[in-house]
C-alpha atoms as a PDB file:
ATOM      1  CA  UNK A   1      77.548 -42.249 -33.326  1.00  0.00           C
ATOM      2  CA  UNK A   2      76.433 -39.005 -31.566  1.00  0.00           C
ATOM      3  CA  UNK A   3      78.967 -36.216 -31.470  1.00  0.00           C
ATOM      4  CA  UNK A   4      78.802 -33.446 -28.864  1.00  0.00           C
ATOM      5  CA  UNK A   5      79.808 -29.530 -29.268  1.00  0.00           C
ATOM      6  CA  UNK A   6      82.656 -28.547 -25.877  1.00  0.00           C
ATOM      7  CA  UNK A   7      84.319 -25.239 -25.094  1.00  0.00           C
ATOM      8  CA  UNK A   8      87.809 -25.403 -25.118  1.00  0.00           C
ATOM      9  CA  UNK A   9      90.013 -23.962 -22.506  1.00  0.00           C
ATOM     10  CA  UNK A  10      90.965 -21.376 -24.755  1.00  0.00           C
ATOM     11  CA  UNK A  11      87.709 -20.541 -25.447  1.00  0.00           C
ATOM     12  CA  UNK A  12      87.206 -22.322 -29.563  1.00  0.00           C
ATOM     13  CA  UNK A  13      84.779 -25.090 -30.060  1.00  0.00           C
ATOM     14  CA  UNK A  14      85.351 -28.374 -31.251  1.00  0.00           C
ATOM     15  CA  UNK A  15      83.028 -31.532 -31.785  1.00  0.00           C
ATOM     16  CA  UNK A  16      83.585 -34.855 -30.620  1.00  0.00           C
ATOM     17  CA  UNK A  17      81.693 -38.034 -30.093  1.00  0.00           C
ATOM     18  CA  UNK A  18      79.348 -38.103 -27.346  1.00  0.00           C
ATOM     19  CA  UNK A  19      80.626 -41.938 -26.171  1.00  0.00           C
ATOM     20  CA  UNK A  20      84.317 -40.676 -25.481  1.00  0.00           C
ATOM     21  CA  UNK A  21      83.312 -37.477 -23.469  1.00  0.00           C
ATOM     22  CA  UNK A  22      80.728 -40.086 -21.080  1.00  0.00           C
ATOM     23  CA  UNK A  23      83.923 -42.300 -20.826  1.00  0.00           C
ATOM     24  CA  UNK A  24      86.341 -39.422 -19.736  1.00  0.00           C
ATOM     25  CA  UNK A  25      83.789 -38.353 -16.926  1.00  0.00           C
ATOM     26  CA  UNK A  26      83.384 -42.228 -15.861  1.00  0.00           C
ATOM     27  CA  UNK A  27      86.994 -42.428 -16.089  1.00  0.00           C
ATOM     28  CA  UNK A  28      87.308 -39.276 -14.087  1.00  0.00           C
ATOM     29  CA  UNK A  29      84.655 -39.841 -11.765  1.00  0.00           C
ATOM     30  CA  UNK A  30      86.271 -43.588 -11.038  1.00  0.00           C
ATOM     31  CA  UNK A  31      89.633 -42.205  -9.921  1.00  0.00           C
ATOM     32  CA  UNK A  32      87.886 -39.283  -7.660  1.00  0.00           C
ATOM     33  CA  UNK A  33      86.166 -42.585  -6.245  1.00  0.00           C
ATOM     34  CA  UNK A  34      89.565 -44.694  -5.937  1.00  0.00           C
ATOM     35  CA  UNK A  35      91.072 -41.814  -4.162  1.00  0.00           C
ATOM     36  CA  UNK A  36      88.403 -40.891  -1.957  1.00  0.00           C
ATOM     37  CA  UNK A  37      88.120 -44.340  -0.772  1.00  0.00           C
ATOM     38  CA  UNK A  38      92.149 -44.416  -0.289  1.00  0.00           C
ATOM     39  CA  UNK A  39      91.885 -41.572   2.070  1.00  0.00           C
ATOM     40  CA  UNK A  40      89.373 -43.620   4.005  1.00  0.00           C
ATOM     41  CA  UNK A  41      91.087 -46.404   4.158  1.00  0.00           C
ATOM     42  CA  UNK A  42      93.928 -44.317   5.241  1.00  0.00           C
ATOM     43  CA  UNK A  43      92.160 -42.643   7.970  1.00  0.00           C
ATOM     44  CA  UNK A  44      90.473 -45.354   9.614  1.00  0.00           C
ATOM     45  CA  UNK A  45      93.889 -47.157   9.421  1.00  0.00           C
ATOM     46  CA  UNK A  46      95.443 -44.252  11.545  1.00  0.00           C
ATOM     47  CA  UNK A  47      92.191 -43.963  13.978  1.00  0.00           C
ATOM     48  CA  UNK A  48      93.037 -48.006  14.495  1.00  0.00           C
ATOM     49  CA  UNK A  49      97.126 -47.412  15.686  1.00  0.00           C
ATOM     50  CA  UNK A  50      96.163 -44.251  17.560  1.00  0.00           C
ATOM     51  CA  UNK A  51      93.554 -46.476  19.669  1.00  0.00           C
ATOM     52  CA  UNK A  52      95.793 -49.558  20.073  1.00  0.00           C
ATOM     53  CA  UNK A  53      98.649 -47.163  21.046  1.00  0.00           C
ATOM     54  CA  UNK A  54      96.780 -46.208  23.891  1.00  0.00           C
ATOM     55  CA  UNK A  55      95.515 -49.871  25.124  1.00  0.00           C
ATOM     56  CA  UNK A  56      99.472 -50.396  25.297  1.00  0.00           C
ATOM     57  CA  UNK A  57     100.644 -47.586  27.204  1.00  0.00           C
ATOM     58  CA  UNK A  58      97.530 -47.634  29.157  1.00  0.00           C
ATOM     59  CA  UNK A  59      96.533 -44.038  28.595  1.00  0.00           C
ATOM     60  CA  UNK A  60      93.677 -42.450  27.072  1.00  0.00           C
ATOM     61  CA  UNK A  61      94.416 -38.611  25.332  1.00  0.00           C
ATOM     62  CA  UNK A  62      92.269 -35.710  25.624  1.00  0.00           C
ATOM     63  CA  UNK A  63      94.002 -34.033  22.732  1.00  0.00           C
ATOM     64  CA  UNK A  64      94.748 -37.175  20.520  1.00  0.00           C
ATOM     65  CA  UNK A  65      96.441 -35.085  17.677  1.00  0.00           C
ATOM     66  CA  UNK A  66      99.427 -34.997  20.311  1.00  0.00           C
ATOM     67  CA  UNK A  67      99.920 -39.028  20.249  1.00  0.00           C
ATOM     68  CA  UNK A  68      98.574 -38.828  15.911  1.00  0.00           C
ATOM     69  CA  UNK A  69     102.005 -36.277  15.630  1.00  0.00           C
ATOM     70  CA  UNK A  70     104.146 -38.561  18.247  1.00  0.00           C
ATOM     71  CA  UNK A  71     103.346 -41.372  16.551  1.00  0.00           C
ATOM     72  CA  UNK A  72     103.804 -39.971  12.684  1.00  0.00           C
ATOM     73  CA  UNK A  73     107.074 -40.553  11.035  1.00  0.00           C
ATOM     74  CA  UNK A  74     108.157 -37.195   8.695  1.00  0.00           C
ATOM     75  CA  UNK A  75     107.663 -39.890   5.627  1.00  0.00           C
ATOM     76  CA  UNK A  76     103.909 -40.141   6.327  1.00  0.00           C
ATOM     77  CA  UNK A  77     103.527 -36.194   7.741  1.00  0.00           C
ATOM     78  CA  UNK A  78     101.750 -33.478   5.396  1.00  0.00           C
ATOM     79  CA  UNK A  79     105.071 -31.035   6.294  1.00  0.00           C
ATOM     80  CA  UNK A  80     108.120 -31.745   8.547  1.00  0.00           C
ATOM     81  CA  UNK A  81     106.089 -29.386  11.379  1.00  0.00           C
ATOM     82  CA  UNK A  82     103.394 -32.259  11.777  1.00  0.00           C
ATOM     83  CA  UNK A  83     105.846 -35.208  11.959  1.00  0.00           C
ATOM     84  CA  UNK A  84     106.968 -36.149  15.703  1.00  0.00           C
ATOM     85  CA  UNK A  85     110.691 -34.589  15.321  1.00  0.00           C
ATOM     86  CA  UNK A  86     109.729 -31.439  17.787  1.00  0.00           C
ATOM     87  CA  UNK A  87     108.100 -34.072  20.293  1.00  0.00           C
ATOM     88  CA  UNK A  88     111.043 -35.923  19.941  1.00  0.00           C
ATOM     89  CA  UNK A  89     113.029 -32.857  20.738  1.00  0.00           C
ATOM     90  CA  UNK A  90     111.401 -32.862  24.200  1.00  0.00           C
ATOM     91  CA  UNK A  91     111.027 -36.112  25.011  1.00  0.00           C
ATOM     92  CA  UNK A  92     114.690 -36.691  25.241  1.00  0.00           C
ATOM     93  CA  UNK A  93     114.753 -33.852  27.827  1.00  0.00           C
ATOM     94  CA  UNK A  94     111.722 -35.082  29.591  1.00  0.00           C
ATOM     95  CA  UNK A  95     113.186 -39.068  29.419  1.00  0.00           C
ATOM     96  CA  UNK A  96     116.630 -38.028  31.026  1.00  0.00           C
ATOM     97  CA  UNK A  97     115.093 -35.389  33.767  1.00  0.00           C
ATOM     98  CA  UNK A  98     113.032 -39.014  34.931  1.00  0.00           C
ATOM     99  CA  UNK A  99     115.595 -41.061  35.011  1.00  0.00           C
ATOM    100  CA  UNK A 100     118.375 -38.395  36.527  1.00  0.00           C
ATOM    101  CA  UNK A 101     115.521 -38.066  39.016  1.00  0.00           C
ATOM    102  CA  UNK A 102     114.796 -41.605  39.824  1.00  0.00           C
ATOM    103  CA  UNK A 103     118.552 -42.631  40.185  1.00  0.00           C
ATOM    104  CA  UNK A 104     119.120 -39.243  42.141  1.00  0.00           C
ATOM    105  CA  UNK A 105     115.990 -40.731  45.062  1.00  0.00           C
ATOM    106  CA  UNK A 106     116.952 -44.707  44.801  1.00  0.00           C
ATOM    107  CA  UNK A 107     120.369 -44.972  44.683  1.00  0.00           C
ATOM    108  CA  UNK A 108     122.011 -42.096  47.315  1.00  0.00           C
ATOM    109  CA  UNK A 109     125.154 -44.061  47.660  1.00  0.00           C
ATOM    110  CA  UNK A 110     126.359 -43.857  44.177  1.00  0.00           C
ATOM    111  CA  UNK A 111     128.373 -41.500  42.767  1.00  0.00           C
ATOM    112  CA  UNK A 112     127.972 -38.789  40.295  1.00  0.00           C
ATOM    113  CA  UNK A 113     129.868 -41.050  37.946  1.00  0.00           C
ATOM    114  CA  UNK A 114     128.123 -44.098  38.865  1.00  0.00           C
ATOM    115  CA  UNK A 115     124.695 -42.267  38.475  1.00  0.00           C
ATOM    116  CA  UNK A 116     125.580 -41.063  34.889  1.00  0.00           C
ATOM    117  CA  UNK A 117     127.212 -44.453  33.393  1.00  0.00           C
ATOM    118  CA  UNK A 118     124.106 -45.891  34.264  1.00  0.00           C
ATOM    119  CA  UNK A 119     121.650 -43.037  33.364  1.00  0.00           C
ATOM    120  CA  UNK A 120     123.684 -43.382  30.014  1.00  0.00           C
ATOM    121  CA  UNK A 121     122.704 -47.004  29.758  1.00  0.00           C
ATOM    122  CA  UNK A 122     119.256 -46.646  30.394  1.00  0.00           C
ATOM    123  CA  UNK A 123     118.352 -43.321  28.278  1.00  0.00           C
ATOM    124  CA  UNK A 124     120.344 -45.015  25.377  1.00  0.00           C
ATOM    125  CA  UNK A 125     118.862 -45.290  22.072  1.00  0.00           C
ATOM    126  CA  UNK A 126     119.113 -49.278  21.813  1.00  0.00           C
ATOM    127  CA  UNK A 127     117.504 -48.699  25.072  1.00  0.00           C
ATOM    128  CA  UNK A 128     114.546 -46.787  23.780  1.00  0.00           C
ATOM    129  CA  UNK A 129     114.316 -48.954  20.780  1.00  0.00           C
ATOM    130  CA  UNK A 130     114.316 -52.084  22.844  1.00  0.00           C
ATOM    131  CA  UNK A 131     111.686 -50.862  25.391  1.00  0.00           C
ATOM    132  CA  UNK A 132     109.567 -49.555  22.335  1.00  0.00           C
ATOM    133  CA  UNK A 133     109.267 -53.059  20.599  1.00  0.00           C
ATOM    134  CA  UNK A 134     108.166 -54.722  24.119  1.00  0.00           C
ATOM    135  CA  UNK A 135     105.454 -52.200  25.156  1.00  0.00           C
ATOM    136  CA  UNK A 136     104.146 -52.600  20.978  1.00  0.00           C
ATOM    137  CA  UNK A 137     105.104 -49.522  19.598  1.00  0.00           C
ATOM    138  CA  UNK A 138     106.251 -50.521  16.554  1.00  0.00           C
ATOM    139  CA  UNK A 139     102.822 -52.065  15.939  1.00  0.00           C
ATOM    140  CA  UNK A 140     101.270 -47.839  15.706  1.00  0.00           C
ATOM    141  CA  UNK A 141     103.663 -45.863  13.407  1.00  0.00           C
ATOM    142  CA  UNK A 142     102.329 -43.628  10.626  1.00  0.00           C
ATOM    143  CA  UNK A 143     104.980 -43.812   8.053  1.00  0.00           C
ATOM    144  CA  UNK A 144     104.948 -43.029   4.157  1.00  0.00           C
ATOM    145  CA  UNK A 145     105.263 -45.514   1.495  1.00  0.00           C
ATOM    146  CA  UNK A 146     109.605 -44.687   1.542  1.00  0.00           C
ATOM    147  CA  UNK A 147     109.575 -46.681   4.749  1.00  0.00           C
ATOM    148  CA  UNK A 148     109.004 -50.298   3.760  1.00  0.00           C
ATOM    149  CA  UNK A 149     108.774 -52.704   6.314  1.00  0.00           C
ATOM    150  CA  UNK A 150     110.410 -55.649   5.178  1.00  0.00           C
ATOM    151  CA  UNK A 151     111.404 -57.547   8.283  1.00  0.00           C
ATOM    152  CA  UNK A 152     110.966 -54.633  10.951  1.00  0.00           C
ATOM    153  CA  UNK A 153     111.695 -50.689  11.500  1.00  0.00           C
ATOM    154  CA  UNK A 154     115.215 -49.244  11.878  1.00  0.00           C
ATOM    155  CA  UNK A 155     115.733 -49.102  15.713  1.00  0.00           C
ATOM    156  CA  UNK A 156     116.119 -45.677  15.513  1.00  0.00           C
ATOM    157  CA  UNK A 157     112.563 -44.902  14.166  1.00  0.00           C
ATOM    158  CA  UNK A 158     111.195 -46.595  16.786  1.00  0.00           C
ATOM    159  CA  UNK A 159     113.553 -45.205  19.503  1.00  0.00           C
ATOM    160  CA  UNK A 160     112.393 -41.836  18.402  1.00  0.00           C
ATOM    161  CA  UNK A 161     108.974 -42.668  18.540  1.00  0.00           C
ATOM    162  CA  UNK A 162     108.995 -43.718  21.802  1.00  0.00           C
ATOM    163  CA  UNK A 163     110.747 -40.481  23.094  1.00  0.00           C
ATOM    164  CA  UNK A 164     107.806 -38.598  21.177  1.00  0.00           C
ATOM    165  CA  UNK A 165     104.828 -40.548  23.123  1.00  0.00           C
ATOM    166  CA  UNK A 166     106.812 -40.057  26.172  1.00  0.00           C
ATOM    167  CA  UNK A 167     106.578 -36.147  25.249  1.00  0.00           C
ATOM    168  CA  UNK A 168     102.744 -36.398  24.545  1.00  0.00           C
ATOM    169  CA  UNK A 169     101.932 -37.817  27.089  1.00  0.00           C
ATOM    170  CA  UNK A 170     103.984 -35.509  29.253  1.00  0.00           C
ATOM    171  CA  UNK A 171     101.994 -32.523  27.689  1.00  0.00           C
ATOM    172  CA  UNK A 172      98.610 -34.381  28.391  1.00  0.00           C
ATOM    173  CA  UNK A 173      98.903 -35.749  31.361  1.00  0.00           C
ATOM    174  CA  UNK A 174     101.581 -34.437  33.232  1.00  0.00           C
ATOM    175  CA  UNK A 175     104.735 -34.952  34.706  1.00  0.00           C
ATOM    176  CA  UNK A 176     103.511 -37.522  37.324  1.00  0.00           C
ATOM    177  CA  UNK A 177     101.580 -39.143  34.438  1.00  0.00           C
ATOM    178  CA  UNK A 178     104.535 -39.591  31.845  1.00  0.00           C
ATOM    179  CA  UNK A 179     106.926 -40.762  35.380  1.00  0.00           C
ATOM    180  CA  UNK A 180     105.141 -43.521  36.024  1.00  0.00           C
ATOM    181  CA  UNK A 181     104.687 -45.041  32.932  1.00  0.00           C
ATOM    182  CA  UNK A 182     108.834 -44.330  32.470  1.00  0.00           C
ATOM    183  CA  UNK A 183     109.920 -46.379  35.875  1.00  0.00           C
ATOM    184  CA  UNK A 184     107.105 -49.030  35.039  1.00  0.00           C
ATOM    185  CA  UNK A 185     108.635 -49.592  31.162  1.00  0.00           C
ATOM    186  CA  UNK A 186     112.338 -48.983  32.262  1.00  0.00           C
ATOM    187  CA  UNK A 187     112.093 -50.930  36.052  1.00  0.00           C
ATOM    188  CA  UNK A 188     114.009 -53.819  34.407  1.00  0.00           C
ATOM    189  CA  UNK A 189     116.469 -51.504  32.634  1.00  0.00           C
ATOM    190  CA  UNK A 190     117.501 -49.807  35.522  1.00  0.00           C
ATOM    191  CA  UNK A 191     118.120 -52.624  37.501  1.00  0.00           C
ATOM    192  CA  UNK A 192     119.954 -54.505  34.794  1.00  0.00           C
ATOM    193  CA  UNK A 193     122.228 -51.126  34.497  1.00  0.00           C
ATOM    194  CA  UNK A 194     122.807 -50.802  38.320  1.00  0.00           C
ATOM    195  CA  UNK A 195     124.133 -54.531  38.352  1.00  0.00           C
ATOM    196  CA  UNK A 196     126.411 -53.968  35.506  1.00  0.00           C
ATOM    197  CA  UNK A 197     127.348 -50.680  35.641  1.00  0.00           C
ATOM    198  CA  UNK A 198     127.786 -49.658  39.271  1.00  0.00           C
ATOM    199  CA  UNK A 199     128.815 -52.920  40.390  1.00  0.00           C
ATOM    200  CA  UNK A 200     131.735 -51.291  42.516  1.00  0.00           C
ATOM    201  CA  UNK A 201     129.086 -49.935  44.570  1.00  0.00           C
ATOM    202  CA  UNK A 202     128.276 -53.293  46.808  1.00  0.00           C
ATOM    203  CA  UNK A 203     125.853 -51.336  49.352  1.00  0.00           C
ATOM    204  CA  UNK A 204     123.628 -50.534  47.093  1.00  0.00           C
ATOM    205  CA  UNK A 205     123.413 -53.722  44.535  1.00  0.00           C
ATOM    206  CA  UNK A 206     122.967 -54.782  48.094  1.00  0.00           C
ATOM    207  CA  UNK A 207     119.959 -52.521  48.833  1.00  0.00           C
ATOM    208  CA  UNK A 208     118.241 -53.412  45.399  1.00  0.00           C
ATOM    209  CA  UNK A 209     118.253 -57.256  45.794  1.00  0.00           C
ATOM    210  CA  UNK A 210     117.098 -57.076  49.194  1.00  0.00           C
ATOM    211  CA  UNK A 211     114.780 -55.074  48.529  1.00  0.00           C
ATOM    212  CA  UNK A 212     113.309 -56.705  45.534  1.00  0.00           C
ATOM    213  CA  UNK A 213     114.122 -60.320  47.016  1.00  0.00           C
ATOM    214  CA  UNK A 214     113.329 -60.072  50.861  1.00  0.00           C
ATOM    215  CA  UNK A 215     110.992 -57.048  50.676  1.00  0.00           C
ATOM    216  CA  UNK A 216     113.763 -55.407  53.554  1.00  0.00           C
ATOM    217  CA  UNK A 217     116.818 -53.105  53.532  1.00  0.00           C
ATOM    218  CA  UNK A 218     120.205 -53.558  54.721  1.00  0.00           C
ATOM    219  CA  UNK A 219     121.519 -52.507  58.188  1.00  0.00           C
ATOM    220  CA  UNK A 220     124.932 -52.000  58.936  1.00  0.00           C
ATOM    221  CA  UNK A 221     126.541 -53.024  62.484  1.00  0.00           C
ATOM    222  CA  UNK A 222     129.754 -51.988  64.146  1.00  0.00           C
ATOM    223  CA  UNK A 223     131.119 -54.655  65.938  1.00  0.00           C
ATOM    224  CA  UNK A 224     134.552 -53.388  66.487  1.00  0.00           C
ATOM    225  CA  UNK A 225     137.300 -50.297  66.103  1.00  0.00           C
ATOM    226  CA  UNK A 226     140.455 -50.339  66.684  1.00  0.00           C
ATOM    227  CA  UNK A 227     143.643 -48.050  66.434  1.00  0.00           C
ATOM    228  CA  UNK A 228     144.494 -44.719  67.525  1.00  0.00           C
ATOM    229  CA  UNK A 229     141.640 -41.361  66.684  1.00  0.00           C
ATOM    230  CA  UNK A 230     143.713 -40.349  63.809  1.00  0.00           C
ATOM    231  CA  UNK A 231     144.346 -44.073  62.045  1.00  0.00           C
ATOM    232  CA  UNK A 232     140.982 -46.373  63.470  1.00  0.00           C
ATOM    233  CA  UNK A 233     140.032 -49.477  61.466  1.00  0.00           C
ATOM    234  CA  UNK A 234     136.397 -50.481  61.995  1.00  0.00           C
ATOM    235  CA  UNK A 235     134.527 -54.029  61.827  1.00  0.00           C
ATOM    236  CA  UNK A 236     131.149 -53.721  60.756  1.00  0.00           C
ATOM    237  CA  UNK A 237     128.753 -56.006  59.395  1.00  0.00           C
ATOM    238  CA  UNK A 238     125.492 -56.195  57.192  1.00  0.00           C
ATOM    239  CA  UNK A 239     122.478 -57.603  58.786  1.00  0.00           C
ATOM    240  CA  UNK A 240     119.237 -58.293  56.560  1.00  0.00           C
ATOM    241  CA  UNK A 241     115.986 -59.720  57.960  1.00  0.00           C
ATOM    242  CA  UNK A 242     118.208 -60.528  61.401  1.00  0.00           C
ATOM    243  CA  UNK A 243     120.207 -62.418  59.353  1.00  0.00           C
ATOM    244  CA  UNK A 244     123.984 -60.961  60.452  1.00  0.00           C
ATOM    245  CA  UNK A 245     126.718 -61.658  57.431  1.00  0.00           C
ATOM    246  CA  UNK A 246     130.118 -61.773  57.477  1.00  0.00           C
ATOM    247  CA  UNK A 247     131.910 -58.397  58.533  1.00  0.00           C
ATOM    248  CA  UNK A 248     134.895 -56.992  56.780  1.00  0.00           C
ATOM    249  CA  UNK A 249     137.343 -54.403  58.146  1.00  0.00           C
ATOM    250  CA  UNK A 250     137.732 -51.086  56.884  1.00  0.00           C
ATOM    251  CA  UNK A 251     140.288 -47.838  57.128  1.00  0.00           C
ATOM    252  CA  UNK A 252     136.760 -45.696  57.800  1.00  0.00           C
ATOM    253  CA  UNK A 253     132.940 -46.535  58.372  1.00  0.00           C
ATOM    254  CA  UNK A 254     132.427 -45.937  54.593  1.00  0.00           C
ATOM    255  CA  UNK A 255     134.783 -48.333  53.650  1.00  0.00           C
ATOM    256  CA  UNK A 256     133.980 -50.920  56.173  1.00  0.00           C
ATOM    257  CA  UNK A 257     130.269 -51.280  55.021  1.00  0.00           C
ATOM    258  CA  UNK A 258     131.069 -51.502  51.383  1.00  0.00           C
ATOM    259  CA  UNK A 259     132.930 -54.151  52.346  1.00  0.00           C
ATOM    260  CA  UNK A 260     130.597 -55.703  54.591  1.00  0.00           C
ATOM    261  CA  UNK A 261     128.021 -55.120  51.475  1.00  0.00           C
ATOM    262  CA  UNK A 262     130.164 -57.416  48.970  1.00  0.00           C
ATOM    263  CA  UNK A 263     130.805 -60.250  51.689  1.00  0.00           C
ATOM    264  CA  UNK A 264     127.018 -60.304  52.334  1.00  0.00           C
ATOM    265  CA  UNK A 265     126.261 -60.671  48.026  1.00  0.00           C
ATOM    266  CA  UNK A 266     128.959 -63.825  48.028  1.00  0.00           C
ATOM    267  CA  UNK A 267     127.335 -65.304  51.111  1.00  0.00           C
ATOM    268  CA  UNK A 268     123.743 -64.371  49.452  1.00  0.00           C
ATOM    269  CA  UNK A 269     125.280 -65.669  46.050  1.00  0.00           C
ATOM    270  CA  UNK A 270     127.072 -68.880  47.697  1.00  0.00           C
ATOM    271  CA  UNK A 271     130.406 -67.149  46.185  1.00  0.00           C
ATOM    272  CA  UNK A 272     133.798 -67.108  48.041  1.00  0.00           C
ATOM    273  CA  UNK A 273     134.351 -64.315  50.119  1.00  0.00           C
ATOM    274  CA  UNK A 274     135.963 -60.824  48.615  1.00  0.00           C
ATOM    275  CA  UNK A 275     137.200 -59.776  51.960  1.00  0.00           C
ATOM    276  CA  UNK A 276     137.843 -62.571  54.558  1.00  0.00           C
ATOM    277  CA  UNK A 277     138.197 -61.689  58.398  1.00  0.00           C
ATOM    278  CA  UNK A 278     142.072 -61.588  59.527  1.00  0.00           C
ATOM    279  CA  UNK A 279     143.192 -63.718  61.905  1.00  0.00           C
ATOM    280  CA  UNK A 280     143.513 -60.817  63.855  1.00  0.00           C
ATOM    281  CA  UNK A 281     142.002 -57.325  63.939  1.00  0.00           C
ATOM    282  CA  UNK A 282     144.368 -54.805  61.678  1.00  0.00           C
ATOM    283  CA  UNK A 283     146.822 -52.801  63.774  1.00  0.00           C
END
């Protein structure tokens, strides 16, 4: 067996067989190797999620290391700086100012407190989480090996990945660019909160199934008033597509059409009437 002089580190000599030192090198050589091609893997793994994240959202980035940081959980981020917690940050902002926005334009009969018990609904985190699974989110997360994925992600993970892209793609593209893909993901969500949270409000469930059902929005008709200036009661109707409904009586004109909204959803609904005409006009 051949033995070999090496320098140690500090700096005396020792021999030792020439077989062992070529095995240490393979040995070294084969883990540079197995890490090296770990990395690649690793990479081309990311480059995969970052493209399929943008077939689903239907966006292509100009800077993609905005969607590689949304998309990159703090257990697979180098520091805490490169993980998507600071996009997060902003996409919350940037979700609510959307949806404040959007409920503000569509819905000007609500309330304040109508608009923010459904803005609440919609900007909520099961919310985010839901709408994150459906678009395929879940599908292009960079995590670390702490976050297993036995079954699926915590809902919050994904939640506050999808407030991160939303961010991104805010910063890329724009406002406009980051609205529209909001009130195309959350169109359903919106609607399902305005039915069940601001069902008091009967004109304007009224305006959003006509709308979405008969392509038309609701008019409102005064047949009748009665009673002196200072105490009048008004009859008015709703009329959609010239199709007149039944009217309801009110102690103002306000009053009167909200009225006249809910009789027109029973009628629409084939539900008994909430407010049936009197036999005679109130005094």
């Amino acid at each position: 067996m051949s033995k070999s002089k090496v320098t140690l580190s500090n700096g005396s000599s020792a021999t030792v067989d020439a077989d062992q030192v070529d095995d240490a090198v393979a040995s070294t050589t084969d883990g540079a190797l197995g890490v090296s091609a770990s990395v690649s893997a690793s990479v081309s793994e990311h480059a995969d999620k970052l493209e399929l994240c943008q077939q689903l959202i239907g966006y292509q980035f100009n800077n993609i290391e905005l969607l590689r940081n949304a998309l990159t959980h703090a257990s697979g981020a180098a520091h805490r700086l490169a993980s998507n917690e600071r996009l997060e940050f902003l996409g919350d902002s940037v979700l609510g100012f959307v949806v404040c926005s959007w409920l503000y334009e569509a819905y000007p009969e609500y309330s304040e407190g109508d608009l923010t018990k459904i803005k609440s609904a919609v900007v909520s985190r099961r919310t985010c989480g839901k709408v994150a699974c459906q678009i395929g989110l879940d599908q292009c997360l960079i995590v670390g090996r702490g976050v297993t994925r036995n079954r699926s992600y915590p809902r919050s993970l994904v939640s506050d990945a999808f407030e991160s892209v939303i961010a991104a793609v805010y910063l890329d593209g724009g406002h406009e660019v980051a609205r529209d893909r909001l009130q195309s993901w959350l169109k359903s969500e919106v609607e399902m909160a305005v039915e069940s949270q601001g069902a008091s409000n009967y004109k304007s469930t009224l305006q959003q199934r006509a709308q979405r059902d008969i392509a038309c929005t609701p008019l409102y008709r005064l047949k009748q008033e009665t009673g002196p200036d200072h105490c009048k009661s008004f009859l008015i109707s709703a009329v959609i597509d010239g199709k007149e409904y039944t009217a309801a009586w009110g102690n103002n004109k306000k009053e009167a059409e909200q009225k006249a909204a809910a009789n027109a959803l029973a009628e629409m609904s084939k539900q008994n009437l909430p407010f049936p005409l009197p036999e005679s006009p109130p005094e």
